[in-house]
Protein backbone atom coordinates (compact mmCIF):
# COMPACT_ATOMS: atom_id res chain seq x y z
CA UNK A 1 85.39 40.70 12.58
CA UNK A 2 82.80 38.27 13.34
CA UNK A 3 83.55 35.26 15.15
CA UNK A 4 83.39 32.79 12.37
CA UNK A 5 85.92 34.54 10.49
CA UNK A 6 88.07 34.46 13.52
CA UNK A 7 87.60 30.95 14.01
CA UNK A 8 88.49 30.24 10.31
CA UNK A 9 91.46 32.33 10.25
CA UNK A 10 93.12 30.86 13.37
CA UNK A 11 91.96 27.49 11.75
CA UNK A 12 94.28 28.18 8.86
CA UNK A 13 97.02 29.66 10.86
CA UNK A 14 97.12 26.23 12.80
CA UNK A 15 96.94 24.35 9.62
CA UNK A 16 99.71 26.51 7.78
CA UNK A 17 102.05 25.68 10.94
CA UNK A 18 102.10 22.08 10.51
CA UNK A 19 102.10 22.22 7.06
CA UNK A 20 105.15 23.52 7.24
CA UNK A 21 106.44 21.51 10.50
CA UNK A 22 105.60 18.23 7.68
CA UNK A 23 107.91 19.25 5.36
CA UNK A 24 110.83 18.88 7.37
CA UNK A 25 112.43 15.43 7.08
CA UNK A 26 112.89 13.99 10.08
CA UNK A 27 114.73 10.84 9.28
CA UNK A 28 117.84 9.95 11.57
CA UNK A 29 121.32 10.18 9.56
CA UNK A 30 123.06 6.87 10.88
CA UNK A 31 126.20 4.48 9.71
CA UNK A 32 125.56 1.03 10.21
CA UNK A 33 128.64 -1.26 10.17
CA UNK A 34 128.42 -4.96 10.15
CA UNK A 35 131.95 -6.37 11.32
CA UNK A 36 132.20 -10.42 10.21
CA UNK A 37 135.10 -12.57 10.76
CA UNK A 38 136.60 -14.51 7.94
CA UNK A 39 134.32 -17.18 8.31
CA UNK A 40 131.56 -15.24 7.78
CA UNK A 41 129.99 -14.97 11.77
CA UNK A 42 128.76 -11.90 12.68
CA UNK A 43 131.87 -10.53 15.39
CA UNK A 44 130.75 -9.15 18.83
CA UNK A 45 132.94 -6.64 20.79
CA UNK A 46 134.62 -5.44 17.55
CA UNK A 47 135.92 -2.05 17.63
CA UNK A 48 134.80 0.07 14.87
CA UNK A 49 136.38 3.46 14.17
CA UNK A 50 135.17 5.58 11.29
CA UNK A 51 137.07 8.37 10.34
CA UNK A 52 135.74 11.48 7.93
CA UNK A 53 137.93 11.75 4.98
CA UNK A 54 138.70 15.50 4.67
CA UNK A 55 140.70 14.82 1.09
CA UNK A 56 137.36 13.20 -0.43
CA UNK A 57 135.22 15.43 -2.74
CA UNK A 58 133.16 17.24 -1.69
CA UNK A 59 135.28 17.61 1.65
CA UNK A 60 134.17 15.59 4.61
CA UNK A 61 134.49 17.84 7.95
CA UNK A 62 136.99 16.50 10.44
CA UNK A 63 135.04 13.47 12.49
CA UNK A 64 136.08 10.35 14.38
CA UNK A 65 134.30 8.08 16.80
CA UNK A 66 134.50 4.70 18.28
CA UNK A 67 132.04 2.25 19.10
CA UNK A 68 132.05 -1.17 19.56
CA UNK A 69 129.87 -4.23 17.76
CA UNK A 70 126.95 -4.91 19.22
CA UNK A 71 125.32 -8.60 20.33
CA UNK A 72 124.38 -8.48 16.72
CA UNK A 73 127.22 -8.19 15.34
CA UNK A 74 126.94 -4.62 14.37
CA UNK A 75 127.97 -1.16 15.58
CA UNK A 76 125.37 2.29 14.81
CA UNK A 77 126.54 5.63 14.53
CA UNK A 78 124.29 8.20 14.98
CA UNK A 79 125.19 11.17 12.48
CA UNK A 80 122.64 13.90 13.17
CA UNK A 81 125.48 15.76 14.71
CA UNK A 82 128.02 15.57 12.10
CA UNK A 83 125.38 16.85 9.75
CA UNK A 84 124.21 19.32 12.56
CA UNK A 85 127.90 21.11 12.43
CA UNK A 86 128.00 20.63 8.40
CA UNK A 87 125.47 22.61 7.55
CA UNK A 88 122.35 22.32 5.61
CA UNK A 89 124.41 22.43 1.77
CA UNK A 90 126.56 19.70 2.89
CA UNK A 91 124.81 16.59 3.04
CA UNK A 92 127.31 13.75 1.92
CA UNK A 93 130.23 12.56 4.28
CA UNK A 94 133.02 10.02 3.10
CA UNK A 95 134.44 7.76 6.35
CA UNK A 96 137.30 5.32 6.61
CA UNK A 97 136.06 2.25 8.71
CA UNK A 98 138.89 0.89 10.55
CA UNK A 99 137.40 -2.47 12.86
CA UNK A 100 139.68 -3.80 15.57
CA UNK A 101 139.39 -7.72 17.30
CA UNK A 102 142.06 -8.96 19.18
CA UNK A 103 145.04 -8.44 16.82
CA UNK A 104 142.81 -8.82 13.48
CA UNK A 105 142.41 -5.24 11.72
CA UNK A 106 140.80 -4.27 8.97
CA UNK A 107 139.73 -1.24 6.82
CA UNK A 108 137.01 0.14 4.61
CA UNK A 109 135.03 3.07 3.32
CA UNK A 110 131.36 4.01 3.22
CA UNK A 111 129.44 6.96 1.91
CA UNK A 112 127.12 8.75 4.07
CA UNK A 113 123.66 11.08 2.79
CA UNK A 114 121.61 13.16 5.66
CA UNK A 115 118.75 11.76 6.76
CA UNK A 116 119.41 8.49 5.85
CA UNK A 117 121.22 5.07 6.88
CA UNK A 118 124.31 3.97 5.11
CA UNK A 119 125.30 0.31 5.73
CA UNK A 120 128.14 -1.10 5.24
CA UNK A 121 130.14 -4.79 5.76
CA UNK A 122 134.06 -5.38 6.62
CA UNK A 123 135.80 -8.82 7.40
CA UNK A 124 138.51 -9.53 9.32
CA UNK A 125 140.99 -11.29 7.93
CA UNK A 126 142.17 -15.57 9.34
């Protein structure tokens, strides 16, 4: 094999590689939750709960976390290891939201997708 052909073979070897390294999507799989107070501010320090809902169809798998509002007004979950454990045919999770301030509670339910960000707004009540 001459060296030309060697060079052009390993050229498409490389080129086939990340091809194929392209086609993966690489998009974070996050839940955004925006926690605002009856008047409508943006809450800081809010704790936000979400909760996967194993009864929804298709099933969620069994997930809870906490994490508390941000200076924003918002709190992130980072999903890439719920989706991680759920495999790569399960790629929609159902959560209850539950936020926490002081002695106001509230609830509410978002939809996530893989690879994606799901946002979603409760209020706490007066």
């Amino acid at each position: 094999m001459n060296k030309a052909r060697k060079i052009g073979l390993l050229a498409f070897v490389c080129l086939s590689i990340g091809f194929i390294q392209s086609c993966k999507n690489k998009e974070p799989s996050a839940i955004k939750i925006f926690v605002r107070s009856a008047s409508n501010e943006l809450v800081v320090g809010a704790s936000v709960v979400i909760i996967g809902d194993v009864d929804s169809n298709p099933p969620t798998n069994v997930y809870v976390d906490t994490i508390l509002t941000n200076g924003s007004g918002f709190a992130v979950f980072e999903m890439k290891a719920y989706y991680d454990a759920a495999g790569e045919s399960n790629t929609v999770g159902y959560f209850d939201i539950v936020a926490k301030k002081g002695t106001k509670v509230t609830d509410g339910r978002i939809r996530s997708r893989a690879h994606t960000t799901a946002v979603e707004t409760v209020y706490l009540p007066n």
